[in-house]
PDB file of N, CA and C in Angstrom:
ATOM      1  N   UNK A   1    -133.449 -84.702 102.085  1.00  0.00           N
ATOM      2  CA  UNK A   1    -134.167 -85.942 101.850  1.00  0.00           C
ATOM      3  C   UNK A   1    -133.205 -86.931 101.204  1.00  0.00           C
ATOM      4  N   UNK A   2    -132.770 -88.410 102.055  1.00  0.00           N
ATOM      5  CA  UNK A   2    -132.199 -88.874 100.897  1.00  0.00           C
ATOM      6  C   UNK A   2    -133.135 -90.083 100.517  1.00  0.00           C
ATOM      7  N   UNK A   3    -132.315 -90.732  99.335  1.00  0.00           N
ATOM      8  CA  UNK A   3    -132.957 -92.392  98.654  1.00  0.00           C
ATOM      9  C   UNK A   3    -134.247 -92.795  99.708  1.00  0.00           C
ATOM     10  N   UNK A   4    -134.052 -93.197 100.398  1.00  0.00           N
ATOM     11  CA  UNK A   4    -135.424 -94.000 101.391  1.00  0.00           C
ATOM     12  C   UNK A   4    -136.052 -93.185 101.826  1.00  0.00           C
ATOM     13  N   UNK A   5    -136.355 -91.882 102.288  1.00  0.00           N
ATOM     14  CA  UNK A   5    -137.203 -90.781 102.698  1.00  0.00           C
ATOM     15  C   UNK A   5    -138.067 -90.342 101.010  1.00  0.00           C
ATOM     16  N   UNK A   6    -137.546 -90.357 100.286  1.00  0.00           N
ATOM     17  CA  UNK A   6    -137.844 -90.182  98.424  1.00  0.00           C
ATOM     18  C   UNK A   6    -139.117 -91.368  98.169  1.00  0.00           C
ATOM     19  N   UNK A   7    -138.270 -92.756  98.499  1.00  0.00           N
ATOM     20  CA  UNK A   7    -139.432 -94.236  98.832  1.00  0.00           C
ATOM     21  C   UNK A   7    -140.527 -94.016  99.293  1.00  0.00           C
ATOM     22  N   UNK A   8    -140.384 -93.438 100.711  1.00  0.00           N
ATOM     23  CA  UNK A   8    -141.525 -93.595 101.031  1.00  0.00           C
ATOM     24  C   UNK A   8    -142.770 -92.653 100.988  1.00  0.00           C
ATOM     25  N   UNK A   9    -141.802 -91.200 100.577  1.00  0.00           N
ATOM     26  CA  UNK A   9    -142.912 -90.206 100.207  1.00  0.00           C
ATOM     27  C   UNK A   9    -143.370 -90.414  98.761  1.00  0.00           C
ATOM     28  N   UNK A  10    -142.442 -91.162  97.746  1.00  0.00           N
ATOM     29  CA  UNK A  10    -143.937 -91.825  96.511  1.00  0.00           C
ATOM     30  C   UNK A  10    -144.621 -92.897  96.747  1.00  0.00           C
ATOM     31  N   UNK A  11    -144.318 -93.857  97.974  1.00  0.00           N
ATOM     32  CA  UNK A  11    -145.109 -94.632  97.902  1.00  0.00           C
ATOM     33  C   UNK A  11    -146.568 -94.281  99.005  1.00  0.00           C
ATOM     34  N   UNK A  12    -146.343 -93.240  99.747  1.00  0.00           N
ATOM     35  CA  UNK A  12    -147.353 -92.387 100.578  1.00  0.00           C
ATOM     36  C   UNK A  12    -148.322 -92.015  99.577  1.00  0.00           C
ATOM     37  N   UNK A  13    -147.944 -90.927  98.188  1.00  0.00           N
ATOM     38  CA  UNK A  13    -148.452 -90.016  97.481  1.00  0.00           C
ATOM     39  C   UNK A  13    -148.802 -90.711  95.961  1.00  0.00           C
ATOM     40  N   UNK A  14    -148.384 -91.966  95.902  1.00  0.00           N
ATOM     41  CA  UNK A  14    -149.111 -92.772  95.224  1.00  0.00           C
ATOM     42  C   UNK A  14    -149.448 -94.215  95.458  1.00  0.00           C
ATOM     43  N   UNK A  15    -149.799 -94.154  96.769  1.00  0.00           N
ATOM     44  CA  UNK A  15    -150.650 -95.051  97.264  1.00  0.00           C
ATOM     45  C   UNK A  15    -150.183 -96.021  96.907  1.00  0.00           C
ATOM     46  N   UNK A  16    -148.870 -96.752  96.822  1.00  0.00           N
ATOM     47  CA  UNK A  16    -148.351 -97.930  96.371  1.00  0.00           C
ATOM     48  C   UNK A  16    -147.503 -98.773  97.543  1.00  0.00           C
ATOM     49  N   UNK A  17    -147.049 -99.845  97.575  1.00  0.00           N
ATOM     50  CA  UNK A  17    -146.217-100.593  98.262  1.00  0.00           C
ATOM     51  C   UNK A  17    -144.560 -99.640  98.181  1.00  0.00           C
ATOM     52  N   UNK A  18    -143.809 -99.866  99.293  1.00  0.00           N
ATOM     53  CA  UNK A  18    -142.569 -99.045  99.096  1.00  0.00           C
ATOM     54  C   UNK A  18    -141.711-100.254  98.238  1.00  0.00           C
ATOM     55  N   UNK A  19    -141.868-101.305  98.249  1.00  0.00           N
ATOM     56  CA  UNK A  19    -141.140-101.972  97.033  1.00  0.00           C
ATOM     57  C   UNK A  19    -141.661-101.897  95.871  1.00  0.00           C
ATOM     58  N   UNK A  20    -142.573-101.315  95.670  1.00  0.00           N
ATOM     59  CA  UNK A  20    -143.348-101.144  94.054  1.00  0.00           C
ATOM     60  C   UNK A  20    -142.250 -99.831  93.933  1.00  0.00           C
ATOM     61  N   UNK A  21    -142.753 -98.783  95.016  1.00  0.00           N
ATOM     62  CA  UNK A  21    -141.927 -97.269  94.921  1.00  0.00           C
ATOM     63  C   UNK A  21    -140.694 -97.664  94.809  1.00  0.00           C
ATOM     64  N   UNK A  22    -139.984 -98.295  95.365  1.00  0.00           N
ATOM     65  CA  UNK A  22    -138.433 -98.690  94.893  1.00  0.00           C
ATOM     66  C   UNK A  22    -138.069 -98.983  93.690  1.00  0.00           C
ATOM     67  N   UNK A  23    -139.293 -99.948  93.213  1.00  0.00           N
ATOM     68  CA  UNK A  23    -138.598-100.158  91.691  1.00  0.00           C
ATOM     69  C   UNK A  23    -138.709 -99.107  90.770  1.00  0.00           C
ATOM     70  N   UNK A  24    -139.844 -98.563  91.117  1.00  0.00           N
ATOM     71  CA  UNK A  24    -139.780 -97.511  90.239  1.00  0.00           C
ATOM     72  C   UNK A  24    -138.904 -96.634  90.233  1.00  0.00           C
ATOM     73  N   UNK A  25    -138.622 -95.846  91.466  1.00  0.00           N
ATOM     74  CA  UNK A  25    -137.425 -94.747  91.395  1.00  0.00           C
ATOM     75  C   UNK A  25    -136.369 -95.402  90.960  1.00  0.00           C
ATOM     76  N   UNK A  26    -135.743 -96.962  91.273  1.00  0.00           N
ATOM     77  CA  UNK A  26    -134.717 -97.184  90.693  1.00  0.00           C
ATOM     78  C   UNK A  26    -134.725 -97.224  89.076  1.00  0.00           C
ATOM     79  N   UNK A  27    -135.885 -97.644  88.762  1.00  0.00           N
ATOM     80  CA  UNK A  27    -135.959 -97.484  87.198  1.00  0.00           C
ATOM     81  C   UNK A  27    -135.985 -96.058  86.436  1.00  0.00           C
ATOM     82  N   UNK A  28    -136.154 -95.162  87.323  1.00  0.00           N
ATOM     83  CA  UNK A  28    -136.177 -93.987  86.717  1.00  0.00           C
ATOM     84  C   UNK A  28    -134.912 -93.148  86.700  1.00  0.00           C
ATOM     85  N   UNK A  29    -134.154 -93.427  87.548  1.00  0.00           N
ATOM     86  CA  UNK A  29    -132.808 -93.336  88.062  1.00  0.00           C
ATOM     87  C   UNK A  29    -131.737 -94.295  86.905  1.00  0.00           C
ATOM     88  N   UNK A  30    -132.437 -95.046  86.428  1.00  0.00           N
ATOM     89  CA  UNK A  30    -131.854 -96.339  85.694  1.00  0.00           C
ATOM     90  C   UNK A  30    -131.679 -95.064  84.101  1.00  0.00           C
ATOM     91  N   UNK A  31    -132.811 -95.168  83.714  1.00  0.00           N
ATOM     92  CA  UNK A  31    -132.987 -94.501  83.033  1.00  0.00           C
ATOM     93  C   UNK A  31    -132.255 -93.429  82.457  1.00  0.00           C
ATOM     94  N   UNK A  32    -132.258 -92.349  83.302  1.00  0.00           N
ATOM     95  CA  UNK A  32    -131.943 -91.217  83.280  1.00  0.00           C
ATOM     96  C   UNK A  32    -130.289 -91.110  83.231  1.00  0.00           C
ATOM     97  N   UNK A  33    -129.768 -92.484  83.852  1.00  0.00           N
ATOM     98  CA  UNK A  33    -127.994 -92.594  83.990  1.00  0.00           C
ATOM     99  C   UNK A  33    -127.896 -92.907  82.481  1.00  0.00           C
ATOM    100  N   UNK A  34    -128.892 -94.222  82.273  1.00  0.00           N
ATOM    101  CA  UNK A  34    -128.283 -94.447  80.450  1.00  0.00           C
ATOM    102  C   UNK A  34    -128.274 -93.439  79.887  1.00  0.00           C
ATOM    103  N   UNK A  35    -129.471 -92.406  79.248  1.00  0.00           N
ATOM    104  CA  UNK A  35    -129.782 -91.710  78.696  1.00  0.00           C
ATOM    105  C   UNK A  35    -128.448 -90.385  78.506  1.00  0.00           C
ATOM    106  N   UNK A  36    -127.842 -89.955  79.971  1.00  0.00           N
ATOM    107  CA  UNK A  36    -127.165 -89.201  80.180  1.00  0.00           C
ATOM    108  C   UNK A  36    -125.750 -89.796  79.589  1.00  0.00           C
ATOM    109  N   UNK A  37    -125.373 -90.994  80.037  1.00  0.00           N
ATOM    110  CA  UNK A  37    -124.302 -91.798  79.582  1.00  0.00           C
ATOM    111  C   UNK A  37    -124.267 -91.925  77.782  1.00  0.00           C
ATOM    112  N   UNK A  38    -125.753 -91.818  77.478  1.00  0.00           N
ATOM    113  CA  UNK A  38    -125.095 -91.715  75.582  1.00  0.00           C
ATOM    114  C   UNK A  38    -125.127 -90.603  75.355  1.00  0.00           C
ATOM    115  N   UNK A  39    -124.851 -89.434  75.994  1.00  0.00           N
ATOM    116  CA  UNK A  39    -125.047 -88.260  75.825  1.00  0.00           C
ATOM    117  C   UNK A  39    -126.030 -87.832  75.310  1.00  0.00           C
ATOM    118  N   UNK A  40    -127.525 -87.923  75.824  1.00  0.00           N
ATOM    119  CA  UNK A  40    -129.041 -87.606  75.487  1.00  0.00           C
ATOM    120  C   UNK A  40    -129.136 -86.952  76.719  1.00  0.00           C
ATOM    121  N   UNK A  41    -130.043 -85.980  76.133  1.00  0.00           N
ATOM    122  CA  UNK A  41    -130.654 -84.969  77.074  1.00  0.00           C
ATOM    123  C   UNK A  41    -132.036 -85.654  77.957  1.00  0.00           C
ATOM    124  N   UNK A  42    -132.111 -85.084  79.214  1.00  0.00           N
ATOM    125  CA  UNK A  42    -133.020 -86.051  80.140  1.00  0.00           C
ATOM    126  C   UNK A  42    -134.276 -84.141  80.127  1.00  0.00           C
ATOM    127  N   UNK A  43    -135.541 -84.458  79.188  1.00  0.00           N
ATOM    128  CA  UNK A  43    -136.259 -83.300  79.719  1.00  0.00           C
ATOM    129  C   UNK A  43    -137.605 -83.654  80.483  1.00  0.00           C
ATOM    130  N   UNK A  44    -137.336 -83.287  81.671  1.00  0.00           N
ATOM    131  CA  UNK A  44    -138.342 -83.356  82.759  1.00  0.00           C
ATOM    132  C   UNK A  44    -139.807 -81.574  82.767  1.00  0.00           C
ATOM    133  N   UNK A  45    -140.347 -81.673  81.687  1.00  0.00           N
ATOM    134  CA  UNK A  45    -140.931 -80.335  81.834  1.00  0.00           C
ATOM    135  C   UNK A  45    -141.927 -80.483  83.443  1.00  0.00           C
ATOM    136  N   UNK A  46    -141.557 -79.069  83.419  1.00  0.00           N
ATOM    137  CA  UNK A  46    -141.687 -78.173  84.782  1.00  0.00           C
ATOM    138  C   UNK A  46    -140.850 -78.506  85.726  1.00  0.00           C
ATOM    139  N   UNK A  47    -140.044 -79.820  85.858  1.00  0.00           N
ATOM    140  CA  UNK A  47    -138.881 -80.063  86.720  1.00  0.00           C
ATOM    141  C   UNK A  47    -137.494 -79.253  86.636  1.00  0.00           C
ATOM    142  N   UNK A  48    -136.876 -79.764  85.549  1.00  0.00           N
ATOM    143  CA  UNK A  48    -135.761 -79.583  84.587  1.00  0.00           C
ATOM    144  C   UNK A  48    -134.974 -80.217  83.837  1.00  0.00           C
ATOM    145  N   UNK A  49    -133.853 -79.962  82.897  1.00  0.00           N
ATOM    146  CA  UNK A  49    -133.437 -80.499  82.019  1.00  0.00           C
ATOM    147  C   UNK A  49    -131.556 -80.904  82.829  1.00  0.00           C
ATOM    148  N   UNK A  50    -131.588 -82.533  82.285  1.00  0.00           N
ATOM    149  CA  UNK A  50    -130.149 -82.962  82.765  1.00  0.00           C
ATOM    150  C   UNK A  50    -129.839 -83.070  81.197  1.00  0.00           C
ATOM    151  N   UNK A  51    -128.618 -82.661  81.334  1.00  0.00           N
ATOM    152  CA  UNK A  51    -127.605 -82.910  80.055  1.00  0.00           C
ATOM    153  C   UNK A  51    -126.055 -82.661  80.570  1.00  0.00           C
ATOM    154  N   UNK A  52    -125.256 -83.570  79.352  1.00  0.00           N
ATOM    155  CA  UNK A  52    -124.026 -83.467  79.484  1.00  0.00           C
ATOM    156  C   UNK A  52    -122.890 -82.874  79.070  1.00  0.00           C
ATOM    157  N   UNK A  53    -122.162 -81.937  79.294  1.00  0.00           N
ATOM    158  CA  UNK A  53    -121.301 -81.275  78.494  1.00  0.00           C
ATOM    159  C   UNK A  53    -119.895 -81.686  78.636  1.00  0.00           C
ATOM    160  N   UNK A  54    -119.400 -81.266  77.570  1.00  0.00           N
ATOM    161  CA  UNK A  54    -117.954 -81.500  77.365  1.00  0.00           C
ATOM    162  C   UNK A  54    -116.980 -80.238  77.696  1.00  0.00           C
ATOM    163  N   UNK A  55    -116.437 -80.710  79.406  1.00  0.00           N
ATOM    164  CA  UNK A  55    -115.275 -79.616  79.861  1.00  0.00           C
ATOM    165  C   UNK A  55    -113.715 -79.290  79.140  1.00  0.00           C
ATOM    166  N   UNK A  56    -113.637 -78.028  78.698  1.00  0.00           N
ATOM    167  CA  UNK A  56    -112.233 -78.609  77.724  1.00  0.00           C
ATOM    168  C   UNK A  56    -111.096 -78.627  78.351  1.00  0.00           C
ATOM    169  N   UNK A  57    -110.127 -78.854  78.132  1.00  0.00           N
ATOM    170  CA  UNK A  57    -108.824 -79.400  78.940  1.00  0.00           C
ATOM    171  C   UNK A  57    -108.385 -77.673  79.490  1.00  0.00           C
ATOM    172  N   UNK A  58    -107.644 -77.674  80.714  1.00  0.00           N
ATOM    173  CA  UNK A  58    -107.289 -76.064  80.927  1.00  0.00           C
ATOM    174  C   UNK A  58    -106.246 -76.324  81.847  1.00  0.00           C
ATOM    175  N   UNK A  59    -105.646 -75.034  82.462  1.00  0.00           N
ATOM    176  CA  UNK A  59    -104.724 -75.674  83.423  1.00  0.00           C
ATOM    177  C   UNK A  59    -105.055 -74.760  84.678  1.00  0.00           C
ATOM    178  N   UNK A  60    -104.859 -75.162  85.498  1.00  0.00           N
ATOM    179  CA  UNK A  60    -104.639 -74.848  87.231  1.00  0.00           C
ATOM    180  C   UNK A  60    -103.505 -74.753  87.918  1.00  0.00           C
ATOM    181  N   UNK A  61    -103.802 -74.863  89.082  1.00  0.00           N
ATOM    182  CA  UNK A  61    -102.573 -74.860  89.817  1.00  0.00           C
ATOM    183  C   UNK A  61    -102.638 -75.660  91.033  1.00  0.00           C
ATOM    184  N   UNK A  62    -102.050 -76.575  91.487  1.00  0.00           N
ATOM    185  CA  UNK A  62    -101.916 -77.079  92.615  1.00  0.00           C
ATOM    186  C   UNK A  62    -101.973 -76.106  94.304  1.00  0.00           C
ATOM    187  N   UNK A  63    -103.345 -76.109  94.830  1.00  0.00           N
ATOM    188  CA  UNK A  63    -103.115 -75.009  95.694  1.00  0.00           C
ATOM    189  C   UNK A  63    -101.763 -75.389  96.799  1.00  0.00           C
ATOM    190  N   UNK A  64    -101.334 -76.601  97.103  1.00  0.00           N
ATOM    191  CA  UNK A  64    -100.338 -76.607  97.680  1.00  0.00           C
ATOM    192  C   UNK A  64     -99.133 -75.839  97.625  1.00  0.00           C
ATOM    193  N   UNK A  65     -98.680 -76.416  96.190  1.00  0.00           N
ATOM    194  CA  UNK A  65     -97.459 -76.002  95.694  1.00  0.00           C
ATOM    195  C   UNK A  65     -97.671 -74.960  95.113  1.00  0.00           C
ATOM    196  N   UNK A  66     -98.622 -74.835  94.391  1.00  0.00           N
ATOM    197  CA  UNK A  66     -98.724 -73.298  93.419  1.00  0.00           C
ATOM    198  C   UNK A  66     -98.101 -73.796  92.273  1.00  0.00           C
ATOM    199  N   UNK A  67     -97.792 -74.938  91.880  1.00  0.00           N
ATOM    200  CA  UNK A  67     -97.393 -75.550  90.839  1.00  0.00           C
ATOM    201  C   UNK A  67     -98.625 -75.746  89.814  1.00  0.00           C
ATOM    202  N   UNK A  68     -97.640 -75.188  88.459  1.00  0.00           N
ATOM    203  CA  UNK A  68     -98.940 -74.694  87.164  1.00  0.00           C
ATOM    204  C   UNK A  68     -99.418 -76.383  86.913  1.00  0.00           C
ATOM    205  N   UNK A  69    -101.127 -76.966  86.672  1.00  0.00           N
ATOM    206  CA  UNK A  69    -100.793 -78.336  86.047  1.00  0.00           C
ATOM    207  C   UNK A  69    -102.131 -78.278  85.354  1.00  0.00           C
ATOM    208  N   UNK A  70    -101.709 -79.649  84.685  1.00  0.00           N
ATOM    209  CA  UNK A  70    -102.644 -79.576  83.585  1.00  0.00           C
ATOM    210  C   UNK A  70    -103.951 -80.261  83.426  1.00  0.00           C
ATOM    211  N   UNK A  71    -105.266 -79.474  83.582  1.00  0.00           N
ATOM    212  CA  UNK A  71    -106.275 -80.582  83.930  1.00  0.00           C
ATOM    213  C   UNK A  71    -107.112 -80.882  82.566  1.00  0.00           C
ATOM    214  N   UNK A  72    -107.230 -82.423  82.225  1.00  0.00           N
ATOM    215  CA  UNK A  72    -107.519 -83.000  81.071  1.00  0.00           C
ATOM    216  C   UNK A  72    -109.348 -82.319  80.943  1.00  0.00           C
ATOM    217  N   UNK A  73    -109.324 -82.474  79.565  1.00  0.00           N
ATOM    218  CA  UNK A  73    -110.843 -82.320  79.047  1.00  0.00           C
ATOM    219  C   UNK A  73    -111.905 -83.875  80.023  1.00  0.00           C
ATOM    220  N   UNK A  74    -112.991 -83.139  80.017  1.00  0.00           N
ATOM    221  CA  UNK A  74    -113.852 -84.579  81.030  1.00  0.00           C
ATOM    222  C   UNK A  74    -115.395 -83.927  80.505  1.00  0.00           C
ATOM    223  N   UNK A  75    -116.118 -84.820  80.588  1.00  0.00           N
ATOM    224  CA  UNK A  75    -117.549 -84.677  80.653  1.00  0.00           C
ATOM    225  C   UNK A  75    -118.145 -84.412  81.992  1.00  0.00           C
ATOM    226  N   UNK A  76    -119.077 -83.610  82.121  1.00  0.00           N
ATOM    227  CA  UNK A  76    -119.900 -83.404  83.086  1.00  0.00           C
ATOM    228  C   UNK A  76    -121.061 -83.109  83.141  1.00  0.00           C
ATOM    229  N   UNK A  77    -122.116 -83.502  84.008  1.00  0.00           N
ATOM    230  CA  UNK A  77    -123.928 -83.407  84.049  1.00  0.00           C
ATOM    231  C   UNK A  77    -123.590 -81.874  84.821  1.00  0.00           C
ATOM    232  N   UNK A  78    -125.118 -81.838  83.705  1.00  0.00           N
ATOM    233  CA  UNK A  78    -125.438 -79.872  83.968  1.00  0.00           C
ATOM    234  C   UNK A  78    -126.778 -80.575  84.677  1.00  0.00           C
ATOM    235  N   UNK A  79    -127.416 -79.472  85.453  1.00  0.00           N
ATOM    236  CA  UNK A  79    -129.141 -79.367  85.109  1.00  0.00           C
ATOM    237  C   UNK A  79    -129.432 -77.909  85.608  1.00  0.00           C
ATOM    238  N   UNK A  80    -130.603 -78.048  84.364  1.00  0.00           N
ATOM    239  CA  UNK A  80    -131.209 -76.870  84.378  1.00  0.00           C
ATOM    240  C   UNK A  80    -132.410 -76.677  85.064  1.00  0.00           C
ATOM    241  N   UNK A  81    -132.797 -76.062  86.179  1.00  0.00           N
ATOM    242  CA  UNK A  81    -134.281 -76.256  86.534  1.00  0.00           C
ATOM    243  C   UNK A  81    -135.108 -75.558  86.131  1.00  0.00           C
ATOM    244  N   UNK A  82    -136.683 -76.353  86.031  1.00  0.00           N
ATOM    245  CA  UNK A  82    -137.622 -75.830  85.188  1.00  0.00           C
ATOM    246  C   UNK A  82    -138.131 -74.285  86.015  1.00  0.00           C
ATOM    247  N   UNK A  83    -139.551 -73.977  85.079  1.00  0.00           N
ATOM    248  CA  UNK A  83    -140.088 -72.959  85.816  1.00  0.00           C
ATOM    249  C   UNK A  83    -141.017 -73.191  86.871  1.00  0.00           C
ATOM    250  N   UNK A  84    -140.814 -74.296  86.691  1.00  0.00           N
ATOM    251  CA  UNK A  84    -142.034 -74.508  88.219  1.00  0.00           C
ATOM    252  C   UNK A  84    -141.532 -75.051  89.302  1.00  0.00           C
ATOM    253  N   UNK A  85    -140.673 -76.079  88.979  1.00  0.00           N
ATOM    254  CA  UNK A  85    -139.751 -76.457  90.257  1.00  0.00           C
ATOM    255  C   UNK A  85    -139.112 -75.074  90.928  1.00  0.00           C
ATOM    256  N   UNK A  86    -138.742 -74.308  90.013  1.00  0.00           N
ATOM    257  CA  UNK A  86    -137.948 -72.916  90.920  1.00  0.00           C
ATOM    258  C   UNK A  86    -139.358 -71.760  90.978  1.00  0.00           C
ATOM    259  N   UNK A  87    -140.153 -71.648  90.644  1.00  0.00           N
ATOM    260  CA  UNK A  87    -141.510 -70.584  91.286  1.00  0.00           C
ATOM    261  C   UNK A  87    -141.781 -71.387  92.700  1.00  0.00           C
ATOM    262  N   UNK A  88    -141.776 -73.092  92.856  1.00  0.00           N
ATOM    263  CA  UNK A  88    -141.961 -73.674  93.809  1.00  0.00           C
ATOM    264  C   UNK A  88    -141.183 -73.449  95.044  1.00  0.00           C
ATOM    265  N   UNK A  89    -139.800 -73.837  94.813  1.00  0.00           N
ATOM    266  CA  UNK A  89    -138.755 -73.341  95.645  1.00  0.00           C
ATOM    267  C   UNK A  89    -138.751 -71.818  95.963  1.00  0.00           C
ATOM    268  N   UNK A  90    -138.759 -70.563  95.282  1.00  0.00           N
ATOM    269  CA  UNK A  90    -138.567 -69.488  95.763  1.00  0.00           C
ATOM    270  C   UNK A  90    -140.157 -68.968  96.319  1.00  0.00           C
ATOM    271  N   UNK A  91    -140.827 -69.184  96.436  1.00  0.00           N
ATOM    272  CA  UNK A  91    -142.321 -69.628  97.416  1.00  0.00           C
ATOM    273  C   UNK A  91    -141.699 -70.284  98.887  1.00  0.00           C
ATOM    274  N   UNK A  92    -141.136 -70.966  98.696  1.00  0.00           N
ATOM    275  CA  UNK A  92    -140.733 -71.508 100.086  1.00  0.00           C
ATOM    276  C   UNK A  92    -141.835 -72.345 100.181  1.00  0.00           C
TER     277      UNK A  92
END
């Protein structure tokens, strides 16, 4: 499903205009980037939880060369899914 298939199945399932549904998902989407960006946890109960962690610096290797290098510390979004989104999914 991407962005516009998302539109129009909330604006189907809550009976709204797909530009009402647009603003909203974009606002919720809005949301959820700030929130994540000050490093606040996003908790969606029964969905799941987005949060951000701090990767620490380590080193690798260039699969080309096989040359040892060094990859810097970075932030990255986790999520955790709830218990109902995944009883949902493994239901099929």
């Amino acid at each position: 499903m991407n962005k516009s298939e998302l539109i129009d199945r909330i604006a189907l399932d809550a009976d709204i205009p797909k530009t009402v549904a647009t603003k909203a998902l974009d606002a919720m989407l809005n949301g959820v980037s700030d929130a994540l960006s000050k490093g606040e946890p996003v908790v969606l109960i029964g969905f799941g939880n987005f949060g951000v962690k701090e990767r620490a610096a380590r080193k690798g290797r260039n699969p080309k060369t096989g040359e040892v290098i060094e990859i810097k510390a970075a932030k990255t979004i986790n999520f955790k899914v709830g218990k109902s989104l995944k009883d949902k999914v493994q239901k099929g």
